[in-house]
C-alpha atoms as a PDB file:
ATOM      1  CA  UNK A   1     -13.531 -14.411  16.498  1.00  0.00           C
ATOM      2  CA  UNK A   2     -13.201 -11.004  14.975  1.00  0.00           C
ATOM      3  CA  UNK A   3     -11.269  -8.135  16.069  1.00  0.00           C
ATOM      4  CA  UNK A   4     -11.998  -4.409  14.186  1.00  0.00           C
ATOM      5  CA  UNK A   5      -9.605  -1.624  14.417  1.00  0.00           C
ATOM      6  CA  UNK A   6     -10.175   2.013  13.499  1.00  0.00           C
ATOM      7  CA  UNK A   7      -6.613   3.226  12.669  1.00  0.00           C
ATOM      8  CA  UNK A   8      -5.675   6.685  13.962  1.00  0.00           C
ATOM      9  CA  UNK A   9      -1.935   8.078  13.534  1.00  0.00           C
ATOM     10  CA  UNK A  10      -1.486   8.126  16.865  1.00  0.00           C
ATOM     11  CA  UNK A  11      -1.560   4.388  17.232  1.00  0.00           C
ATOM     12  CA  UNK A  12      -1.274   2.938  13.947  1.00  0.00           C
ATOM     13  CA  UNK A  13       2.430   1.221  14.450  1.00  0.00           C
ATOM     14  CA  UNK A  14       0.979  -0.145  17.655  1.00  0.00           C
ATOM     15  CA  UNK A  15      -2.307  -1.859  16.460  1.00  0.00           C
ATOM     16  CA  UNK A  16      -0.641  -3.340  13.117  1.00  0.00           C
ATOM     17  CA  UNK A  17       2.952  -4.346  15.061  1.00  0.00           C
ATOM     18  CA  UNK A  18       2.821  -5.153  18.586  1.00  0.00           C
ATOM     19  CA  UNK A  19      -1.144  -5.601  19.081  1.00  0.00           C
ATOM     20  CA  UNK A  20      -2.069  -7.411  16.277  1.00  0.00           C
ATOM     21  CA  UNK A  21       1.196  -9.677  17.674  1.00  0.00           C
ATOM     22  CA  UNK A  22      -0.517 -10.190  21.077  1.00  0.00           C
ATOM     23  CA  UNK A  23      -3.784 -11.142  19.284  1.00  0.00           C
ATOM     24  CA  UNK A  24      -2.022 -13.543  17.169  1.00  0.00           C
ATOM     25  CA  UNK A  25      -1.629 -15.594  20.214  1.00  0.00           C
ATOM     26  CA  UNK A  26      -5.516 -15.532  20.922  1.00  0.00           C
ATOM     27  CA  UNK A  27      -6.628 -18.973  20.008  1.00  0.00           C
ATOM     28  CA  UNK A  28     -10.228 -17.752  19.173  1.00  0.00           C
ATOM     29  CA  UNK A  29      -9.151 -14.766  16.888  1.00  0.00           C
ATOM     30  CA  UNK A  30      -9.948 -15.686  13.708  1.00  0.00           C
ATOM     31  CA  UNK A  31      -9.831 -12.355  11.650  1.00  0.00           C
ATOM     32  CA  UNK A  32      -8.317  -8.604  12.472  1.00  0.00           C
ATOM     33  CA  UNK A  33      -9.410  -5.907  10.325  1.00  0.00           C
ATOM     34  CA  UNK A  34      -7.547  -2.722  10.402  1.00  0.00           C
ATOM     35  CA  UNK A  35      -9.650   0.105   8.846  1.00  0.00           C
ATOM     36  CA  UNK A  36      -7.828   3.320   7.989  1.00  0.00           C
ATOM     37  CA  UNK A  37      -9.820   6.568   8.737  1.00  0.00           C
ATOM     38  CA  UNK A  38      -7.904   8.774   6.126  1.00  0.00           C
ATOM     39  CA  UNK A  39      -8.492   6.863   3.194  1.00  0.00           C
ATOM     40  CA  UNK A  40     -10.433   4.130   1.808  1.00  0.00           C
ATOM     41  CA  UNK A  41      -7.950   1.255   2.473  1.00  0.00           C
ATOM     42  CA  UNK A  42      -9.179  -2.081   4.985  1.00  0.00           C
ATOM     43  CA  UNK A  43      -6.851  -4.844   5.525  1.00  0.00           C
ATOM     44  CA  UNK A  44      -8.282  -8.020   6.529  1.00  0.00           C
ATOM     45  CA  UNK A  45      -5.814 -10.839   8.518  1.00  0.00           C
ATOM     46  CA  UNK A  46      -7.238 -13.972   8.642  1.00  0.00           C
ATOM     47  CA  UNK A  47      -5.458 -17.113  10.514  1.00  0.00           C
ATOM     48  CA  UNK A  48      -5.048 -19.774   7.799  1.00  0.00           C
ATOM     49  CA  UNK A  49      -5.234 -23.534   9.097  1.00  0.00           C
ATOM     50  CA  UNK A  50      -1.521 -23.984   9.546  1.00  0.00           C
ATOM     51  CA  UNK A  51      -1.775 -20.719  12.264  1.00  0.00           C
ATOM     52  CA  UNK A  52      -0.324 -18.141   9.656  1.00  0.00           C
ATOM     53  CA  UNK A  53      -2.186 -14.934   8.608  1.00  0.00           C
ATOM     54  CA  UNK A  54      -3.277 -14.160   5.205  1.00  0.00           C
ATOM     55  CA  UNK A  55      -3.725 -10.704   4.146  1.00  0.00           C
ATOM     56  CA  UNK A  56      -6.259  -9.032   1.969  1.00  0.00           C
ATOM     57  CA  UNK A  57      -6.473  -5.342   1.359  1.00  0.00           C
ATOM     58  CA  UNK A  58      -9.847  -3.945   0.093  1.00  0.00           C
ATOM     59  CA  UNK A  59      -8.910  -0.394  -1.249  1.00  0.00           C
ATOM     60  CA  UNK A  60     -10.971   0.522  -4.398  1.00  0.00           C
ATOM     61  CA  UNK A  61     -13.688   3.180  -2.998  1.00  0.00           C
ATOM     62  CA  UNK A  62     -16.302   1.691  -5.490  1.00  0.00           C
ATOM     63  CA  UNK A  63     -15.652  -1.804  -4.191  1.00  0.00           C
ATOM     64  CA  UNK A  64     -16.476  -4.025  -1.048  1.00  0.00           C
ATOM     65  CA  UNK A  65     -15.512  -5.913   1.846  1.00  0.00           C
ATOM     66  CA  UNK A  66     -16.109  -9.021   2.884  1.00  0.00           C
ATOM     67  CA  UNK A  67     -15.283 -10.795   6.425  1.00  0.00           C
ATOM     68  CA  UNK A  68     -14.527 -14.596   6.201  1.00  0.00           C
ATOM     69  CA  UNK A  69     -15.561 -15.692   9.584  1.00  0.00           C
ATOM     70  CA  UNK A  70     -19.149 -14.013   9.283  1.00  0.00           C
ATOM     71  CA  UNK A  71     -21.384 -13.659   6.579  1.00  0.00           C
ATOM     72  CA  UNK A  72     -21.358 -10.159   6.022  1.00  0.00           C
ATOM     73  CA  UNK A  73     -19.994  -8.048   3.141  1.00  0.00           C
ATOM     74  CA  UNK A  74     -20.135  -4.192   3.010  1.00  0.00           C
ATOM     75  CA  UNK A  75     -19.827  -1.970   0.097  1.00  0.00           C
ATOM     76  CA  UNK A  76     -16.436   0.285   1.417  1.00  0.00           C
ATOM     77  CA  UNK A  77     -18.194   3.514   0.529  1.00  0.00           C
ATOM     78  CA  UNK A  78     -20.749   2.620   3.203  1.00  0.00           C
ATOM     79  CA  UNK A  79     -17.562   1.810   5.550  1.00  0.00           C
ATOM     80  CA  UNK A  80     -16.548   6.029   4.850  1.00  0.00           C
ATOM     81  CA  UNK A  81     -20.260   7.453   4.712  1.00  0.00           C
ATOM     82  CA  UNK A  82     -19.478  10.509   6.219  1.00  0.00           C
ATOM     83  CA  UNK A  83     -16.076  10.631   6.220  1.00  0.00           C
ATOM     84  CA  UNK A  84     -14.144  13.500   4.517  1.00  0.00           C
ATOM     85  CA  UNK A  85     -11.165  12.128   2.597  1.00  0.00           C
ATOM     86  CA  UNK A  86      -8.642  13.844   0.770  1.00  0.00           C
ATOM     87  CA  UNK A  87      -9.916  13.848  -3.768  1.00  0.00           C
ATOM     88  CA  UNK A  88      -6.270  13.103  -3.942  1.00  0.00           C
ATOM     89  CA  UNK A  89      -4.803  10.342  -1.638  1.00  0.00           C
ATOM     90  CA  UNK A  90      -0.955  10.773  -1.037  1.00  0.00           C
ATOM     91  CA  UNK A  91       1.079   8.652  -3.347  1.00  0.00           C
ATOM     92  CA  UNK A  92       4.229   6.437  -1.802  1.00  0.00           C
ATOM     93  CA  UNK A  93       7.297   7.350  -3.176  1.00  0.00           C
END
């Protein structure tokens, strides 16, 4: 029902463009969760009734995320425990 990707740079085009596509066609994939490991910034896809994907981004460090398909929500600085991110994310231009 749930599919949870660590993003690397690597393979970040790949898992959000032509993987998440294949998953799309999974009937049982409810949710994919892309988590990116050089800043605090989760994206949650979840397949609305009429088969399209609805996208929530959980980005504020102080804040939390919350699956649909399971009961579970975790605060996001639990999600980077550990982690060392930049004090100053890049900005987009």
């Amino acid at each position: 029902m749930v599919v949870i990707e660590v993003l690397s740079d690597s393979i970040e085009k790949y898992d959000c463009g032509m993987k998440f596509g294949h998953y799309r066609h999974l009937p049982s994939l409810q949710e994919y969760v892309l988590v990116a490991q050089d800043r605090p910034d989760v994206e949650r896809f979840v397949r609305q009734p009429d088969g399209s994907w609805l996208l929530t981004v959980f980005d504020d460090p102080t804040g939390q995320f919350s699956f649909t398909t399971i009961p579970a929500t975790i605060p996001l600085a639990d999600v980077y425990r550990g982690v060392e991110l930049p004090s100053d994310p890049p900005r987009v231009p």
